[in-house]
Protein backbone atom coordinates (compact mmCIF):
# COMPACT_ATOMS: atom_id res chain seq x y z
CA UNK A 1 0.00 0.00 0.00
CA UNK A 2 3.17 2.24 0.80
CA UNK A 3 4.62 1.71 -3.06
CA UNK A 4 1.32 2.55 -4.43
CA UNK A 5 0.06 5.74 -2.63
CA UNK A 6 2.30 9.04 -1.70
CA UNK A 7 -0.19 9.52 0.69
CA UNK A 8 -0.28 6.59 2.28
CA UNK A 9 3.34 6.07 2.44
CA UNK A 10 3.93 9.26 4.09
CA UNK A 11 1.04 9.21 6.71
CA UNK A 12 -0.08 5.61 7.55
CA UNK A 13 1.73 4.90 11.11
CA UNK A 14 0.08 1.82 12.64
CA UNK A 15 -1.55 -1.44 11.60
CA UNK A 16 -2.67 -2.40 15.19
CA UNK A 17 -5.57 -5.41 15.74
CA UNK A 18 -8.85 -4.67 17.13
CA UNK A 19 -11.75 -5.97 18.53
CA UNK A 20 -12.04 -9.21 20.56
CA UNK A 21 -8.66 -10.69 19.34
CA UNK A 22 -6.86 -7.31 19.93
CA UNK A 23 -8.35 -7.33 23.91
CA UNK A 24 -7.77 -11.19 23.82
CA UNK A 25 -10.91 -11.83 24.75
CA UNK A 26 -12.10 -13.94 21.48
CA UNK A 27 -13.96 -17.12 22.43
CA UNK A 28 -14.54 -18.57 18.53
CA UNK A 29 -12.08 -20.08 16.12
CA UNK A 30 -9.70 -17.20 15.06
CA UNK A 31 -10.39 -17.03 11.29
CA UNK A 32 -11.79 -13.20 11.67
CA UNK A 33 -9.81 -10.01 12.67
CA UNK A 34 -10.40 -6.64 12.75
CA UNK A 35 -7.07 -4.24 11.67
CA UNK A 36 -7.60 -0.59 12.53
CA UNK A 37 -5.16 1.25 9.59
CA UNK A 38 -4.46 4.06 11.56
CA UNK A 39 -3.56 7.32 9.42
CA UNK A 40 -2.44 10.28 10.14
CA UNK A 41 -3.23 13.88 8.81
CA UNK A 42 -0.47 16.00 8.06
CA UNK A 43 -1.76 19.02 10.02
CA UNK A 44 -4.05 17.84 13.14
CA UNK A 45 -2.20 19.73 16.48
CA UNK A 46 -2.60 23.12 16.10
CA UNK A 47 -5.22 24.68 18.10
CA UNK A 48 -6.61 28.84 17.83
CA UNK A 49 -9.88 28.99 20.64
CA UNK A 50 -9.92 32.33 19.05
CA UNK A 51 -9.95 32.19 15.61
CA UNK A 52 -11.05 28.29 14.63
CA UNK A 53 -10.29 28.86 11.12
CA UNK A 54 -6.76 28.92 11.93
CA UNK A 55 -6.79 25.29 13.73
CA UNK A 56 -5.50 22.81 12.09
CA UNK A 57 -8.53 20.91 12.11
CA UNK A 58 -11.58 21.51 14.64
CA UNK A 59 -13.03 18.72 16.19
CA UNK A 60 -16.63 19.54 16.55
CA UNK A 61 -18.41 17.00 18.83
CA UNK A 62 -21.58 15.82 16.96
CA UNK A 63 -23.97 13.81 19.39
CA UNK A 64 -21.98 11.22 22.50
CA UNK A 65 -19.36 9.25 20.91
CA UNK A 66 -19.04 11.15 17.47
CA UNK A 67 -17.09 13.99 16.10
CA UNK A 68 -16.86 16.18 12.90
CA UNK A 69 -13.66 17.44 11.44
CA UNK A 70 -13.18 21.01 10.12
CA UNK A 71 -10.38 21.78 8.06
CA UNK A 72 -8.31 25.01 8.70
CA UNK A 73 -7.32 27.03 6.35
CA UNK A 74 -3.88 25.45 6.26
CA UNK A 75 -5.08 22.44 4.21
CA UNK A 76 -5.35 24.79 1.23
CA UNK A 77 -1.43 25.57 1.19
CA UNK A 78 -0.51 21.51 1.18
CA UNK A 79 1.59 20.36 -1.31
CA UNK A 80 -0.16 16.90 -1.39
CA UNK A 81 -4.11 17.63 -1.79
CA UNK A 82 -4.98 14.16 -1.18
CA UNK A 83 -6.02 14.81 2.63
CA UNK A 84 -7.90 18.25 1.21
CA UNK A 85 -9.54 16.36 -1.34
CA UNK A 86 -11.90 14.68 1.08
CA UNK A 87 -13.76 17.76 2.77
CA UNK A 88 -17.25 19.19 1.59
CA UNK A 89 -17.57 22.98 0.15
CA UNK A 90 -17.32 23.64 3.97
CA UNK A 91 -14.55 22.24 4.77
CA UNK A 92 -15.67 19.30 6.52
CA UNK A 93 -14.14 16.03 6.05
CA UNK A 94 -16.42 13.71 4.51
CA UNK A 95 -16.61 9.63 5.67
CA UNK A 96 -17.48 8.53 1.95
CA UNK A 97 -14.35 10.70 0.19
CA UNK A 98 -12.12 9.27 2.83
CA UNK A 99 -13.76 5.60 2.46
CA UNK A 100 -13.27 5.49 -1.35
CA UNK A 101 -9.48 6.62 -0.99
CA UNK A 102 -8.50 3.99 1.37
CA UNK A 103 -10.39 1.51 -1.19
CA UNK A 104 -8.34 2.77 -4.11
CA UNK A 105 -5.16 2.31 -1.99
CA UNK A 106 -6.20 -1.47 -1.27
CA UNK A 107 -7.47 -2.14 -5.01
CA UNK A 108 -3.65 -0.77 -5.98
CA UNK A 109 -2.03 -2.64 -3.58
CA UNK A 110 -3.95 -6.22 -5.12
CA UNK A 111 -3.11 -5.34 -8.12
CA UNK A 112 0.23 -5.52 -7.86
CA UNK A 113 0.62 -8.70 -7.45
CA UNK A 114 1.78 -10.91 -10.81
CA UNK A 115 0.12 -14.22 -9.93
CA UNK A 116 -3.65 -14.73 -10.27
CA UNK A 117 -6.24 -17.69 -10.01
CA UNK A 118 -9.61 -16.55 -11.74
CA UNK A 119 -8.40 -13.22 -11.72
CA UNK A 120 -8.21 -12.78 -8.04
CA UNK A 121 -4.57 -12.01 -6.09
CA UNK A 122 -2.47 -15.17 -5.04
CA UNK A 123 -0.03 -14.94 -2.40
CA UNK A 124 2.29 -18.07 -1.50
CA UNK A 125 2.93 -18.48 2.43
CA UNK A 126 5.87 -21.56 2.72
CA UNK A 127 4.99 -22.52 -0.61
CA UNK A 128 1.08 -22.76 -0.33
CA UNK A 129 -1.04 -20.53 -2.35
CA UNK A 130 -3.99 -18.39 -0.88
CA UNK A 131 -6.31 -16.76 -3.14
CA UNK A 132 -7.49 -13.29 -2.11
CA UNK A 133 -10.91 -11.90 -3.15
CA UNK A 134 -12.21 -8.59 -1.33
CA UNK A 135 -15.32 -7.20 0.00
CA UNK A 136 -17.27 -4.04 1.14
CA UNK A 137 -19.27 -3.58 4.61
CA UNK A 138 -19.42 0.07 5.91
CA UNK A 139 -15.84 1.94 6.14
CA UNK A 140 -14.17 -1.98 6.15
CA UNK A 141 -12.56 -3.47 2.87
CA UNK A 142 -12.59 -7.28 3.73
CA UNK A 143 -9.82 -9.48 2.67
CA UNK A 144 -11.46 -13.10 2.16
CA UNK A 145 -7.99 -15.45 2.26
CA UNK A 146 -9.14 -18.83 1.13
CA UNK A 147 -7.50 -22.35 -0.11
CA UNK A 148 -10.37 -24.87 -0.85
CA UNK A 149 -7.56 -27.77 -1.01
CA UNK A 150 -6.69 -27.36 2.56
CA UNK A 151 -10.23 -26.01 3.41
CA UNK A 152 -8.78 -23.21 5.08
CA UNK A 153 -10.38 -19.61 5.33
CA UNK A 154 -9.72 -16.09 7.22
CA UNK A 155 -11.55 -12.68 6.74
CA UNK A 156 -9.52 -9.98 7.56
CA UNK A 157 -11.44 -6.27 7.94
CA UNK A 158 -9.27 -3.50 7.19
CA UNK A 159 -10.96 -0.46 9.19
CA UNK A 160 -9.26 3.18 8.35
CA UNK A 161 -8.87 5.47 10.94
CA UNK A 162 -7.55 8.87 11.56
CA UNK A 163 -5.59 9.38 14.70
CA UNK A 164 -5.13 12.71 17.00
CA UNK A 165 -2.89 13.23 19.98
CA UNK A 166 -4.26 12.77 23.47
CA UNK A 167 -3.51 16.34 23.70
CA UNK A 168 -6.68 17.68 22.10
CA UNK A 169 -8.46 15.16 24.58
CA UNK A 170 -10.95 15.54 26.02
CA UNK A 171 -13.02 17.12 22.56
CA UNK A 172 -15.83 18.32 25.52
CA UNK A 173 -16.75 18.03 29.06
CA UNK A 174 -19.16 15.82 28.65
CA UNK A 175 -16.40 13.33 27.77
CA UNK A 176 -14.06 11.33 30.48
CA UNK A 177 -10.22 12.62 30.59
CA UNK A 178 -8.08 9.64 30.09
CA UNK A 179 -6.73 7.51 32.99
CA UNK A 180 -2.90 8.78 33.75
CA UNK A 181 -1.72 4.76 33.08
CA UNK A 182 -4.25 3.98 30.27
CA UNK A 183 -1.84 6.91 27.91
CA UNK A 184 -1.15 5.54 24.79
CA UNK A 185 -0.20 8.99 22.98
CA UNK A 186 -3.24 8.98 20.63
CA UNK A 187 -6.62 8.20 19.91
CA UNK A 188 -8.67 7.53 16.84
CA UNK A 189 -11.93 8.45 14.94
CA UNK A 190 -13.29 5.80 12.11
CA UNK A 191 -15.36 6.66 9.91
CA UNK A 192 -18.79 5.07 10.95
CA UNK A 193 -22.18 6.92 10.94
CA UNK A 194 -24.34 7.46 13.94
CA UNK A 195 -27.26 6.20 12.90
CA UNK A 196 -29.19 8.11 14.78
CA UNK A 197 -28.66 11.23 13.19
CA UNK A 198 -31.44 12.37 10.75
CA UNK A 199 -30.19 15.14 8.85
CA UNK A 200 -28.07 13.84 6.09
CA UNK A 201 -25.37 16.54 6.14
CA UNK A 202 -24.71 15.19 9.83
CA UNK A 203 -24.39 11.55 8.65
CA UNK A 204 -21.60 12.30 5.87
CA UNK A 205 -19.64 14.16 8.58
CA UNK A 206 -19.64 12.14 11.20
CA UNK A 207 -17.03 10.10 12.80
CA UNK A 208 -16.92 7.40 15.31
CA UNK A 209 -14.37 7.91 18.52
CA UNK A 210 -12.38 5.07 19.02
CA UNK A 211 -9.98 4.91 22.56
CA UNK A 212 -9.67 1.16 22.10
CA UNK A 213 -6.01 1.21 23.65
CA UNK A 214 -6.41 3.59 26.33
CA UNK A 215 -9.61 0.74 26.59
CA UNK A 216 -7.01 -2.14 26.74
CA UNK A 217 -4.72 -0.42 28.80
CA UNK A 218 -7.58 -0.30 31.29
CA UNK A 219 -8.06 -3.87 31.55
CA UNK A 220 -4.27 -4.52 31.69
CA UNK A 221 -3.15 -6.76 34.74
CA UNK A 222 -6.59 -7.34 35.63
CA UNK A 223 -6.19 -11.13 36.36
CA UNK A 224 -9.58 -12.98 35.79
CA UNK A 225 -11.30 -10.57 34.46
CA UNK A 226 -10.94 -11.49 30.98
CA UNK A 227 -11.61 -14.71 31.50
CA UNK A 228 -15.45 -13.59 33.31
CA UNK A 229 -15.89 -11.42 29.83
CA UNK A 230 -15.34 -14.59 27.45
CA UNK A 231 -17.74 -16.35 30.02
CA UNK A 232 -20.38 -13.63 29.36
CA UNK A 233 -19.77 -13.72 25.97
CA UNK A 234 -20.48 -17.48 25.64
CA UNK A 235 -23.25 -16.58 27.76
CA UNK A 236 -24.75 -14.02 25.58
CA UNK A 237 -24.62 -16.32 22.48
CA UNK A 238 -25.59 -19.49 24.22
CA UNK A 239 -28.78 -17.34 24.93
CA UNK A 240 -29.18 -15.94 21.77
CA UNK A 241 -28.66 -12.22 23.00
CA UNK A 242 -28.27 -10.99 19.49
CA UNK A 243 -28.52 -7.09 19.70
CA UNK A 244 -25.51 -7.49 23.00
CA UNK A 245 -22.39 -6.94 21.38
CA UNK A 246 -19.11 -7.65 22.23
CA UNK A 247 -18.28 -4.49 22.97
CA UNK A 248 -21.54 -3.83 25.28
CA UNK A 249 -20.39 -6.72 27.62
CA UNK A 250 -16.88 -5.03 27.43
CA UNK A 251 -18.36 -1.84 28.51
CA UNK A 252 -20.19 -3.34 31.37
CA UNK A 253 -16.32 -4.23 32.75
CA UNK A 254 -15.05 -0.74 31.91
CA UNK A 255 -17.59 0.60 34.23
CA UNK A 256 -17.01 -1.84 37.22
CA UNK A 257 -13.60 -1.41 37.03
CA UNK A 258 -13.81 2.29 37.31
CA UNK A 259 -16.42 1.57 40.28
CA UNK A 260 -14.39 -0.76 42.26
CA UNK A 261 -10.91 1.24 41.40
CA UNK A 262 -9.11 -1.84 42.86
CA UNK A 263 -7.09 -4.68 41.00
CA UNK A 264 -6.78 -7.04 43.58
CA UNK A 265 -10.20 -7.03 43.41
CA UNK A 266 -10.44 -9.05 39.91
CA UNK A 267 -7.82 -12.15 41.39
CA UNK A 268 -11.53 -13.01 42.93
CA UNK A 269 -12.83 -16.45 41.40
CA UNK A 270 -14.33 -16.35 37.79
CA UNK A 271 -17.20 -17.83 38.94
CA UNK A 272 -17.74 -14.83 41.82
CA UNK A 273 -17.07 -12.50 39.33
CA UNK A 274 -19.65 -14.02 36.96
CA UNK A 275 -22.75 -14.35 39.01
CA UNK A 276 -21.57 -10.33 39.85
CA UNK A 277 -21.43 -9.36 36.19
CA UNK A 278 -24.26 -11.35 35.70
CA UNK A 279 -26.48 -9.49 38.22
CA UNK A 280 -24.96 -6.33 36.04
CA UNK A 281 -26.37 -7.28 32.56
CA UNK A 282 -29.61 -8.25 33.93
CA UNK A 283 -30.05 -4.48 35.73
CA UNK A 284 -28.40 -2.98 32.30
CA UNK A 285 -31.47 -4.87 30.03
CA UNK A 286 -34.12 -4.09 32.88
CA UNK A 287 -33.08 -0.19 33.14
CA UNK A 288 -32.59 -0.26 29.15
CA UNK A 289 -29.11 1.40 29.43
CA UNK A 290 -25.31 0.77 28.67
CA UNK A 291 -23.80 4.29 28.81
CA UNK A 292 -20.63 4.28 26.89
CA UNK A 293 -17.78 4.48 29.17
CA UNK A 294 -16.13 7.72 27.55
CA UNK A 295 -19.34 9.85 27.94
CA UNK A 296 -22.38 8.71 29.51
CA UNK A 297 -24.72 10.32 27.58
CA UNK A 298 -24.55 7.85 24.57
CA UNK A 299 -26.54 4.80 25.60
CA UNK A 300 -25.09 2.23 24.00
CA UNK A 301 -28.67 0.04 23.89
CA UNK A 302 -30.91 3.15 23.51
CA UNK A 303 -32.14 1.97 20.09
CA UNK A 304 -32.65 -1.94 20.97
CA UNK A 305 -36.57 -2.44 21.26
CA UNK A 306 -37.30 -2.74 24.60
CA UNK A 307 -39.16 -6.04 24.76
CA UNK A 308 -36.29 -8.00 23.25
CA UNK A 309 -34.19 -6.26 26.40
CA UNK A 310 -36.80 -7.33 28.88
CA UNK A 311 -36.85 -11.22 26.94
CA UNK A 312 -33.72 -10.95 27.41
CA UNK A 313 -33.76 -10.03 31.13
CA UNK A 314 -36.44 -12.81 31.17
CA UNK A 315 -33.77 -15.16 30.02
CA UNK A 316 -31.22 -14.72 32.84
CA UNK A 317 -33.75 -15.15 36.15
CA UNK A 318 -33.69 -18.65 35.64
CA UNK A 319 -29.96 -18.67 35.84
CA UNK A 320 -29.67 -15.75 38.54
CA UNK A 321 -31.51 -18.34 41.02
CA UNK A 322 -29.28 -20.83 40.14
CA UNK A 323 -25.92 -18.94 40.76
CA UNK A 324 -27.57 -17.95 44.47
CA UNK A 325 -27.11 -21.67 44.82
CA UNK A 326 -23.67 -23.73 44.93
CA UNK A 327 -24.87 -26.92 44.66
CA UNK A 328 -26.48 -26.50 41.33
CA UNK A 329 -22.86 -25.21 39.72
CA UNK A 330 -23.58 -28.11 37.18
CA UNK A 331 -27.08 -26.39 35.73
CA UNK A 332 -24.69 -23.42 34.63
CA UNK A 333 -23.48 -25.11 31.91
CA UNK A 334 -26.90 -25.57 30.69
CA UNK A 335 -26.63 -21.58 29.71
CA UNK A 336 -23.31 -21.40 28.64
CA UNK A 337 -23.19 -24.14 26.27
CA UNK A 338 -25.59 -24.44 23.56
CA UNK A 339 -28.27 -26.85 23.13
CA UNK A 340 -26.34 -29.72 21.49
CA UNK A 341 -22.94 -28.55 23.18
CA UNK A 342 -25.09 -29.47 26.55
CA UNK A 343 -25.83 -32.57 25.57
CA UNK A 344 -22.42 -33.87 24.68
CA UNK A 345 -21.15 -32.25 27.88
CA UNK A 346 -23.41 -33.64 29.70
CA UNK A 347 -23.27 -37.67 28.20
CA UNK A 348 -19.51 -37.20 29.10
CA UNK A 349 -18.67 -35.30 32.20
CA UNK A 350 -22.16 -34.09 34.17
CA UNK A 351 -24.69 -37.06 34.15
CA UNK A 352 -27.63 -34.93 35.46
């Protein structure tokens, strides 16, 4: 991508995982991972309260847990216009411009290489060919790396992102500084709509905040903590808990460990700190709120119907009574594990 773009080769600074794998808190087969491309623009620290069109670029917060970037008048005077090309007529930098430049730079990059099967990219790891095809969903360009022969198969989502320094953090009040040990020396936007927005100027402005290391750093050293968010993970798709993400449950922890501000507190057993975080979803689905750690007034669940909350409260009673008791520790498996996981659990180890 660096020999094919100026642009990219002078700005692009990290390829860093995200998501589940990057927190190490996966709990399926690792055949999907989420890279944040993390890009830099070439003017982004400068700051005039006074005057903003003298900023390098003003970050305008736009609704909890989204930002819009205005370009200073700076951008005009660059000798490389590909980071000016993607505002609007006011300036604004525009999700789709961005989007279809980082696709450009990834269709480039393919191209270059010689060999092809069906006109798709090849590329030979220890002498084994991998056939490449690529798709779209949102901001991501998805690398599909397949070889039928050895039935083998990983998606790869390549997210861009635009990174500022923790210096022009917080972007409001309403937002949380960042923890003194969580520093990581940047954070990121991505260019993801809010939804929520109905004016569509808003939407093609918008960008996503992203703190996921200062969010890693956070859980660092926690001990079994981790290990209690893969259980509720398993948890939430044993019970079908579609509309709970991954990075709900995760914010669940965030708060907690905030709240209890101790880390000898998390050496407690997984299952104690289960049938705690447990009791934590179920008052999250029955109050209808998941505030998102970096500014509370985004609720995180806010646009989940809430019926399928409350079926979903509905779902954990049974299992709530059952954690009050010890000796029915062998019914939990009955909600962790799938119907036909159960089953074979239970023919081979439980008996019950």
């Amino acid at each position: 991508m660096k020999y094919v773009d100026p642009y990219y080769r002078n700005h692009s600074s990290t390829v860093q995982f995200a998501g589940s794998h990057f927190d190490k808190l996966r709990i399926k087969k690792p055949d999907e991972f989420d890279m944040d491309i993390v890009i830099s623009l070439p003017l982004n620290h400068k700051v005039d309260p006074f005057n903003p069109a003298n900023s390098d670029i003003n970050l305008e917060p736009k609704g909890p847990g989204f930002v819009q970037l205005k370009m200073g008048v700076q951008y005009e005077k660059l000798i490389n216009k590909a980071a000016y090309g993607w505002k609007d007529s006011s300036n604004y930098l525009l999700r789709s411009k961005f989007i279809e430049w980082f696709e450009s730079v990834v269709n480039l990059a393919l191209n270059q290489y010689e060999v092809k099967i069906n006109y798709r990219p090849v590329v030979y790891v220890e002498g084994v060919a991998y056939v490449i095809h690529v798709s779209k969903s949102g901001p991501a360009m998805t690398l599909l790396i397949r070889n039928h022969e050895r039935n083998f198969s990983m998606d790869v989502d390549l997210v861009p992102a635009l990174k500022f320094p923790e210096s022009r953090w917080p972007i409001s009040k309403t937002y949380r500084p960042i923890p003194t040990k969580c520093s990581k020396g940047y954070w990121i936007v991505v260019p993801k709509p809010n939804k929520g927005f109905t004016v569509v100027q808003d939407q093609s402005r918008a960008w996503r905040i992203g703190l996921h290391n200062q969010e890693r750093e956070l859980m660092y050293n926690s001990y079994n903590l981790k290990q209690t968010i893969r259980l509720m993970k398993k948890l939430r798709d044993s019970l079908e808990m579609k509309k709970i993400t991954s990075y709900y449950i995760k914010t669940i922890f965030l708060w907690e460990i905030v709240a209890i501000n101790d880390e000898e507190y998390w050496r407690n057993s997984p299952a104690f700190l289960f049938k705690r975080m447990v009791g934590k979803l179920y008052e999250a689905l029955m109050t209808g709120s998941i505030p998102y750690f970096w500014n509370k007034n985004n609720n995180l669940i806010g646009g989940v119907n809430k019926n399928i909350l409350m079926s979903y409260a509905n779902k954990l009673l049974p299992l709530m009574k059952i954690l009050e008791d010890p000796s029915q520790y062998k019914l939990v498996a009955k909600y962790l594990l799938t119907y036909n996981e159960f089953t074979d659990y239970n023919r081979r180890f439980l008996h019950i």
